[in-house]
Protein backbone atom coordinates (compact mmCIF):
# COMPACT_ATOMS: atom_id res chain seq x y z
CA UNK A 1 -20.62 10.09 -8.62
CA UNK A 2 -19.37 12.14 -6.50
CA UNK A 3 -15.96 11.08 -4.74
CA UNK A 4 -15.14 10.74 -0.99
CA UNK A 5 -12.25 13.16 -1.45
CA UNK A 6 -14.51 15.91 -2.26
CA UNK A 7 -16.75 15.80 0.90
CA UNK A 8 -16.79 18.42 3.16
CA UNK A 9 -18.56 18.90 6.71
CA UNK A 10 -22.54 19.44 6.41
CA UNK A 11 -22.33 17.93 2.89
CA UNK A 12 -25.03 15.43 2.11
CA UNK A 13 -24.17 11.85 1.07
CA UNK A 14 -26.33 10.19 -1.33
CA UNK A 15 -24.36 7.75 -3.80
CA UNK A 16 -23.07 4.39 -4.20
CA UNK A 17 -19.32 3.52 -2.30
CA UNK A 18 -17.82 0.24 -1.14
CA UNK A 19 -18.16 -1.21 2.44
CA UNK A 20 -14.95 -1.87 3.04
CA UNK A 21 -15.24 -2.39 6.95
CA UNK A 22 -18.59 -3.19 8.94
CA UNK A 23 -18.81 -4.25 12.53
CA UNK A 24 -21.36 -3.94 15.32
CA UNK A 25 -20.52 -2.04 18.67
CA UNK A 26 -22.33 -0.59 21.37
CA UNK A 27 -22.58 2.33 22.59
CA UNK A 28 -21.97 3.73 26.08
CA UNK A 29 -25.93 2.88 26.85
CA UNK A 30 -25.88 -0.35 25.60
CA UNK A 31 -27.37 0.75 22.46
CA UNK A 32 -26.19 -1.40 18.91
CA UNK A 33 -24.66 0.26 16.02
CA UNK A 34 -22.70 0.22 12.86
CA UNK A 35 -18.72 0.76 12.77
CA UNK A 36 -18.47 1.56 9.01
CA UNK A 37 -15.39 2.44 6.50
CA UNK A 38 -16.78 3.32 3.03
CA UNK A 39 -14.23 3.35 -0.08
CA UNK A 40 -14.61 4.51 -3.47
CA UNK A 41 -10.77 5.48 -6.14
CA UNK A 42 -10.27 8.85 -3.71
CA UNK A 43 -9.65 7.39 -0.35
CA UNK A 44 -12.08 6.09 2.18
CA UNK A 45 -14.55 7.71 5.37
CA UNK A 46 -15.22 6.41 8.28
CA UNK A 47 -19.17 6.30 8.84
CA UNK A 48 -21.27 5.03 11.65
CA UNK A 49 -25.29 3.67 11.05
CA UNK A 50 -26.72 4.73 14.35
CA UNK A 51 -29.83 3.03 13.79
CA UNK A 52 -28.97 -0.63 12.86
CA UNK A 53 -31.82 -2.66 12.79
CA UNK A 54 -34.51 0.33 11.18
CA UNK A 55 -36.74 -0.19 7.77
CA UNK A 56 -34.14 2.33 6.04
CA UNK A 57 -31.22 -0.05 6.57
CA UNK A 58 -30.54 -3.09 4.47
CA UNK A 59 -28.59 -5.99 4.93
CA UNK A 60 -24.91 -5.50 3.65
CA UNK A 61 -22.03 -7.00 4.71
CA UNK A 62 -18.26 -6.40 3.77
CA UNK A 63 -16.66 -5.70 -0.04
CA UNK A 64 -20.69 -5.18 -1.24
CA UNK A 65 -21.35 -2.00 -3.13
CA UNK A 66 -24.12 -0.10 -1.17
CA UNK A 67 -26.29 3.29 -1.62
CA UNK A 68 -25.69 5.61 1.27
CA UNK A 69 -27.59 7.89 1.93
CA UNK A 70 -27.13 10.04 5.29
CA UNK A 71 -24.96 13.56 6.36
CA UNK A 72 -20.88 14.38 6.70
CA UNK A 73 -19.78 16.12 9.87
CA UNK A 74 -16.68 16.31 12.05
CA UNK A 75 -15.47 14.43 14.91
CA UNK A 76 -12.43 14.69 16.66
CA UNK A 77 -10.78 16.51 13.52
CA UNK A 78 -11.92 14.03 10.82
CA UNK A 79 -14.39 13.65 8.63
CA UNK A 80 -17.39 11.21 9.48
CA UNK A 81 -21.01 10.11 8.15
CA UNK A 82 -23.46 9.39 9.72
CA UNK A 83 -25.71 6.90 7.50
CA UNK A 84 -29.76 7.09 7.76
CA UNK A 85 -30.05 4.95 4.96
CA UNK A 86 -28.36 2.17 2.64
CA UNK A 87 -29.64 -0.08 0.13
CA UNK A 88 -27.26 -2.39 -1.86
CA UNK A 89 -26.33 -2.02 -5.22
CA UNK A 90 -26.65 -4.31 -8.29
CA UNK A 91 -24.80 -5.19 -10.97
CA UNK A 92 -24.67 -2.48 -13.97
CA UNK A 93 -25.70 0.25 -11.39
CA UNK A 94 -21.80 0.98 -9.99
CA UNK A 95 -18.73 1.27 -12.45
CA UNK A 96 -16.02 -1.16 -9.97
CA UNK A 97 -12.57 0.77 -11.26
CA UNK A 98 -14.41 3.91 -9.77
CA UNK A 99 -13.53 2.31 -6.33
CA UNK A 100 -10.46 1.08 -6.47
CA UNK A 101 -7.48 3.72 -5.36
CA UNK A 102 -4.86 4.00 -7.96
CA UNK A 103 -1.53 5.29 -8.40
CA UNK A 104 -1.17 8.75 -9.69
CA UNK A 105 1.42 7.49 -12.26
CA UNK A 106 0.67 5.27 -15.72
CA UNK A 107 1.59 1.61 -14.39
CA UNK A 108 2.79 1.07 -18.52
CA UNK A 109 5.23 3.89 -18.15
CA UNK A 110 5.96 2.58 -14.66
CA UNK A 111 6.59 -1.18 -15.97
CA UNK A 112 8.67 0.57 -18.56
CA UNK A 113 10.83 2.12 -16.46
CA UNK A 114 11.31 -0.88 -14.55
CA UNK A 115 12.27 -2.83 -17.32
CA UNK A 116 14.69 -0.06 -18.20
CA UNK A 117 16.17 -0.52 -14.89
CA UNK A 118 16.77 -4.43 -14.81
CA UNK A 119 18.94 -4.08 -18.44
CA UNK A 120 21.34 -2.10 -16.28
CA UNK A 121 21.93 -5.23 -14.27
CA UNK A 122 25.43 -6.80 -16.03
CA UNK A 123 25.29 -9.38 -13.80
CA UNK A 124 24.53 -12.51 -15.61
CA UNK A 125 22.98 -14.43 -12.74
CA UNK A 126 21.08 -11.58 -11.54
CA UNK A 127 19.90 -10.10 -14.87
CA UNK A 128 18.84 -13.72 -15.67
CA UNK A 129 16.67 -13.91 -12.08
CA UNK A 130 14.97 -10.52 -12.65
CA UNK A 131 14.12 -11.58 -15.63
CA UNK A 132 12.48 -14.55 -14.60
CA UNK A 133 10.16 -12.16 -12.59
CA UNK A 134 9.67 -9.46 -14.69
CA UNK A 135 10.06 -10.44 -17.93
CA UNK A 136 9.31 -14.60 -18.37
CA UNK A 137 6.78 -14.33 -15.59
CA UNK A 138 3.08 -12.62 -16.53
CA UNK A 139 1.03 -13.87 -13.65
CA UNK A 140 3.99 -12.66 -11.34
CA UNK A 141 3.90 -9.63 -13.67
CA UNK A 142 0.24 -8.89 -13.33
CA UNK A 143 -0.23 -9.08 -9.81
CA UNK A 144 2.85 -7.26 -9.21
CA UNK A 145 1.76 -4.30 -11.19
CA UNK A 146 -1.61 -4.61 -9.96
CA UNK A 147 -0.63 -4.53 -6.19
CA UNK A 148 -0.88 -2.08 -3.27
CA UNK A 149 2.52 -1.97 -1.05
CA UNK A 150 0.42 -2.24 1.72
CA UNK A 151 -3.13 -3.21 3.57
CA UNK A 152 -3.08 0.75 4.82
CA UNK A 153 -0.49 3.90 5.93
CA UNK A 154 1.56 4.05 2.48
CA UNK A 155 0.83 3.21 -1.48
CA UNK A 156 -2.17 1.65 -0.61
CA UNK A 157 -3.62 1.69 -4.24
CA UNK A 158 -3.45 -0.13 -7.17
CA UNK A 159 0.05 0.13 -9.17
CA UNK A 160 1.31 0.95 -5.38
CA UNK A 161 3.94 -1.73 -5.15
CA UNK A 162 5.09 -0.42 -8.64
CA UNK A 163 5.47 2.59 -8.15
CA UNK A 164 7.19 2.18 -3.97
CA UNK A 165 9.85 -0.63 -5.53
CA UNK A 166 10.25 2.16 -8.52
CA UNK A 167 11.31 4.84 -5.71
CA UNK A 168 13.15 2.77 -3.76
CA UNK A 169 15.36 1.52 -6.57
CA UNK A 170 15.83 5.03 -7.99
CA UNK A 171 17.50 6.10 -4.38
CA UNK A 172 19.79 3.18 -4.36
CA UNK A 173 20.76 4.23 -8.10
CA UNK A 174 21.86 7.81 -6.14
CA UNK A 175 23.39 5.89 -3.19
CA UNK A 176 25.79 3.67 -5.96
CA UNK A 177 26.88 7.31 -7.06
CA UNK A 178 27.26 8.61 -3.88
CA UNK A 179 28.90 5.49 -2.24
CA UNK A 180 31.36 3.77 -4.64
CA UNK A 181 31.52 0.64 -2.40
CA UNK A 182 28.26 -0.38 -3.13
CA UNK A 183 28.08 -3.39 -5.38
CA UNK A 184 25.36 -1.92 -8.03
CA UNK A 185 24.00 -5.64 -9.19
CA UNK A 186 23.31 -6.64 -6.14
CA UNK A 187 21.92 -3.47 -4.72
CA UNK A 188 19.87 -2.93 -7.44
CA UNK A 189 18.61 -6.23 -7.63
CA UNK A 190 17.86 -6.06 -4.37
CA UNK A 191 15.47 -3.09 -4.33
CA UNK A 192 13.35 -4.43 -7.39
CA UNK A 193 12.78 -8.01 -5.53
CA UNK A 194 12.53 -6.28 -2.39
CA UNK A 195 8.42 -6.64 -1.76
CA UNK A 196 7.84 -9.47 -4.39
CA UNK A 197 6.76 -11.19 -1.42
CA UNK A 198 3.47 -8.93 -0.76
CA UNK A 199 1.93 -9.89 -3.87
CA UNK A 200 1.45 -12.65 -1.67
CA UNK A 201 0.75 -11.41 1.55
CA UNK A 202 -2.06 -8.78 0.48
CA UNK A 203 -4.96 -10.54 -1.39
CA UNK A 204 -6.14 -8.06 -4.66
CA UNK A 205 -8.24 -5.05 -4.68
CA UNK A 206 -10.56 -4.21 -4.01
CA UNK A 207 -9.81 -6.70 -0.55
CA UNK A 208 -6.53 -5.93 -0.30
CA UNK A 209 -6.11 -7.35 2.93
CA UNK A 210 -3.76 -10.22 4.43
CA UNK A 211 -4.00 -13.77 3.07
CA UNK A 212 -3.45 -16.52 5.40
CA UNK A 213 0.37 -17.07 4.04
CA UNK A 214 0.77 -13.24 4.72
CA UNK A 215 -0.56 -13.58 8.51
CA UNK A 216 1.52 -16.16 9.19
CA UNK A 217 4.64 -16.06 7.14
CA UNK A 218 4.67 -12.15 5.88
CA UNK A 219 6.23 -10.93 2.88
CA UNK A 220 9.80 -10.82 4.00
CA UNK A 221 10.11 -14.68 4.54
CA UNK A 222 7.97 -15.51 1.54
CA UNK A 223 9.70 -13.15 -0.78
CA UNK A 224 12.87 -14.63 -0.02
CA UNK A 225 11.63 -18.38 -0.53
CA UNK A 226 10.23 -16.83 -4.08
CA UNK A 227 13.94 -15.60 -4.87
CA UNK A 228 15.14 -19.11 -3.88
CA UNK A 229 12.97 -20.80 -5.80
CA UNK A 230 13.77 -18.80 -9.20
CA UNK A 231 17.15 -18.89 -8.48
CA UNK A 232 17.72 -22.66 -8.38
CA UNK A 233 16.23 -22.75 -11.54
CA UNK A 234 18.95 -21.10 -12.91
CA UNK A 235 22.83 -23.08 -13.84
CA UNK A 236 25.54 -22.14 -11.07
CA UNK A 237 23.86 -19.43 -10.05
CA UNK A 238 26.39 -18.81 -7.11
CA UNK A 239 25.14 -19.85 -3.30
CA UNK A 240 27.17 -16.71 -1.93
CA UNK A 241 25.54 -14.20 -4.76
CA UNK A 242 22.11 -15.79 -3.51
CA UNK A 243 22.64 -15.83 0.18
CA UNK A 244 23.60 -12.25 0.25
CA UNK A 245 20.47 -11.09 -1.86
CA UNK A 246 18.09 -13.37 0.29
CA UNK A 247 20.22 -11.35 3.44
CA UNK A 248 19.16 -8.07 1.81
CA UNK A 249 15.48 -8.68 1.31
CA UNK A 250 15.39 -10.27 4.86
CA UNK A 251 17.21 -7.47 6.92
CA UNK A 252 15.43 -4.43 4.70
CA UNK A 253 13.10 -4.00 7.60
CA UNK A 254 16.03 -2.96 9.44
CA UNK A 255 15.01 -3.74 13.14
CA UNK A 256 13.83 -6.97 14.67
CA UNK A 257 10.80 -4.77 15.79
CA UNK A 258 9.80 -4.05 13.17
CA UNK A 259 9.53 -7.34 11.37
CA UNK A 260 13.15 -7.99 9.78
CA UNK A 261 14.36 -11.23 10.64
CA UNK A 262 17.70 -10.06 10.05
CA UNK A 263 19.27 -6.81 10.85
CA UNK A 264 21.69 -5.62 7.63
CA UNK A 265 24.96 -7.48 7.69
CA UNK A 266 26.12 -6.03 4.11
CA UNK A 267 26.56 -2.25 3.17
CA UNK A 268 23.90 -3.48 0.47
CA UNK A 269 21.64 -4.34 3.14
CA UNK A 270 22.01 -1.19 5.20
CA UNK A 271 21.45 0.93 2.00
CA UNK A 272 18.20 -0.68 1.07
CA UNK A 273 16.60 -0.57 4.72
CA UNK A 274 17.30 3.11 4.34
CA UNK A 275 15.58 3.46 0.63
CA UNK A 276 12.85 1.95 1.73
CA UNK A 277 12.54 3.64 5.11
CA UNK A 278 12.57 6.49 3.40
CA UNK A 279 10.11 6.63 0.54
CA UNK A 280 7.54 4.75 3.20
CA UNK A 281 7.56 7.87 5.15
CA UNK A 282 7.70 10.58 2.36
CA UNK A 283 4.85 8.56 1.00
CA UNK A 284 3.25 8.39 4.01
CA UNK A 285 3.30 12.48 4.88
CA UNK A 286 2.10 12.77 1.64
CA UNK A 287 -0.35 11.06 1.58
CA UNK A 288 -1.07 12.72 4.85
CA UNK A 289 -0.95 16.90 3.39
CA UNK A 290 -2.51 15.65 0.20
CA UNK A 291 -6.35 15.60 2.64
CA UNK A 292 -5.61 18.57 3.87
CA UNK A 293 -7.45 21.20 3.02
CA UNK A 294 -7.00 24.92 2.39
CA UNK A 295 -8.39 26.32 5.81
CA UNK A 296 -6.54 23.31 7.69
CA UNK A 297 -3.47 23.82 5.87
CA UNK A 298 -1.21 26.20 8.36
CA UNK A 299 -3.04 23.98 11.19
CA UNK A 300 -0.88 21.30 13.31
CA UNK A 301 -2.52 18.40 12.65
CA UNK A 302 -2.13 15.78 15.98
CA UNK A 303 0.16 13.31 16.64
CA UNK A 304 0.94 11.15 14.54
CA UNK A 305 2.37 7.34 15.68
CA UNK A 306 4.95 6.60 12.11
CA UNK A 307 6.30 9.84 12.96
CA UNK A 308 6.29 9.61 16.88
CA UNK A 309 5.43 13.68 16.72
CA UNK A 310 2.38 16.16 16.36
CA UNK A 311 2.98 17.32 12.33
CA UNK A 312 1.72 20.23 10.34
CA UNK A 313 2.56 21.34 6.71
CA UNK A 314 5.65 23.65 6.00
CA UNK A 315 4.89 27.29 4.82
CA UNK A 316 4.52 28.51 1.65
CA UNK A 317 7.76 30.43 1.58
C-alpha cells in the first residue's frame, strides 16, 4: 500500500486507509457533504466526499477500513483528498498493524529500559509500588506499553505513552544531578506513574479516543486514585510518602488552566511539570518538521496555537 506520508499534491489515491473521522456538513449553498480524516501507521489526511449520496459512494461509517479512491491537492497549506469513490473493505483484504501509528523506538527495548530505571528506586515503599505496576501487573503492563500519550498533538501512536514517560523520567534523572535537593525516589517515581492514568482515559488503537471515565474524570484524578489504590495494598507504606507522590502526579499539569488540580507545592512537583512540559513540546515540533517537506522546509509554516507563534524550521548551518 502506499502510505499517507508519501502523498504529494496531484497524486492519485486509490488504496485501502481507516476512517477515522466522518461527519456530514453543508456547504455554503446548502449542498451535503463528507468531513473525512483517513488514517493508515504514517499519520492521517483530511479528505472531503463532495458527492455524498452518488452510486460511487458506499455506506461507511467510523473505525471501518474503506477503499478510496479519488485525487490529493492543497488547501490552505495542507494536504487534502478529495474522494470520488469508496467501497469498504473486508476481512483478509487490509493488514490492521499497517494502520496503526507506532513509535519509532522497539517498545521491548523501551520496557527494558524502564525496568532498568525502577531498580534505581532504593526506596522500599516506592520500589515495591512500581513494581506493582510494572512488574506484578501484565494487563496494566500491556495497555501501558500499548498506549498513545494522547487522543492527538504529541505521541499519538502506539508505544507513545512508553516512550513520553521514558523521556520525561530521563530529564528528571539530569535535574537530580543538576539539583541536589531533589529527592531522587520520589522524583523518579513520580515521572514513571505520571500518565498511568491515560491508559484509562484514551480507549486502544486504533480508537484511541476518550472513554467516558476519561471525559469526566481525566487522567490526572484517575491516575492518582490508581496510585492510591496500589499503595494501600502495600504494609506502612507511609501517608506523607503517598500524599506527596499523589501531589506530584496531580500538580504535573502545572496550571489550573490547563487541567492540574493542583499547582506544584514540592520542588518534586515543580521539576516534573517542567519534564513533561518539555518533551510535550519537543515532541510536538517534531512531529510538526518531521511532514515537512524538502521545498517547504526554509518556509514559515503559520501559527501555531501550543506554541502561541508562527514557526518555521532552523537552517541547516
Amino acid at each position: 500500500m502506499r502510505y499517507l506520508a508519501d502523498l504529494n499534491e496531484g497524486d492519485s489515491l486509490s488504496d485501502v486507509y481507516l476512517c477515522k473521522y466522518k461527519a456530514q456538513a453543508e456547504t455554503r449553498n446548502g449542498k451535503p457533504y463528507y468531513n473525512v480524516i483517513l488514517q493508515d501507521k504514517s499519520g492521517t489526511l483530511d479528505a472531503k466526499v463532495w458527492e455524498p449520496n452518488s452510486d460511487g459512494i458506499a455506506d461507511f461509517d467510523v473505525m471501518d477500513y474503506i477503499y478510496v479512491f479519488g485525487d490529493v491537492n492543497r488547501y490552505q497549506g495542507a494536504l487534502q483528498a478529495s474522494i470520488r469513490r469508496i467501497k469498504v473493505a473486508h476481512d483478509g483484504e487490509y493488514v490492521p498493524s499497517d494502520y496503526l501509528p507506532m513509535s519509532p523506538f522497539s517498545i521491548d527495548t523501551m520496557c527494558s529500559d524502564l525496568n532498568a530505571v525502577v531498580n534505581t528506586v532504593k526506596n522500599p515503599h516506592l520500589n515495591k509500588l512500581l513494581n506493582l505496576f510494572f512488574t506484578d501487573d501484565p494487563d496494566f503492563m500491556e495497555k501501558f506499553k500499548m498506549s498513545s500519550a494522547a487522543k492527538s498533538i504529541h505521541h499519538s501512536f502506539v508505544g507513545g505513552l512508553l516512550q513520553h514517560t521514558l523521556a520525561v523520567t530521563r530529564m528528571c534523572k539530569y535535574y537530580v544531578k543538576a539539583y541536589p535537593a531533589l529527592n531522587h525516589d520520589l522524583l523518579i517515581t513520580a515521572a514513571l506513574l505520571h500518565d498511568i492514568g491515560k491508559t484509562r482515559e484514551i480507549s486502544s488503537f486504533p480508537q484511541n479516543d476518550y472513554t467516558d471515565d476519561g471525559q469526566l474524570l481525566g487522567h490526572i484524578v484517575m491516575g492518582s486514585e490508581m496510585i492510591a489504590e496500589k499503595a494501600h495494598t502495600i504494609p506502612d507504606f507511609p501517608p506523607r510518602l503517598l500524599g506527596e507522590l499523589q501531589h506530584c502526579i496531580l500538580a504535573h499539569h502545572g496550571e489550573y488552566e490547563y487541567g492540574s488540580p493542583k499547582k506544584p507545592a514540592l520542588m518534586e512537583a515543580v521539576a516534573l511539570n517542567f519534564a513533561d512540559n518539555t518533551d510535550a513540546k519537543m515532541e510536538t515540533f517534531s512531529e510538526i518538521l518531521s511532514h515537512l517537506t524538502v521545498d517547504k522546509k526554509d518556509e514559515w509554516m503559520g501559527f501555531n496555537r501550543l506554541f502561541d507563534s508562527n514557526i518555521r524550521k532552523a537552517g541547516d548551518w
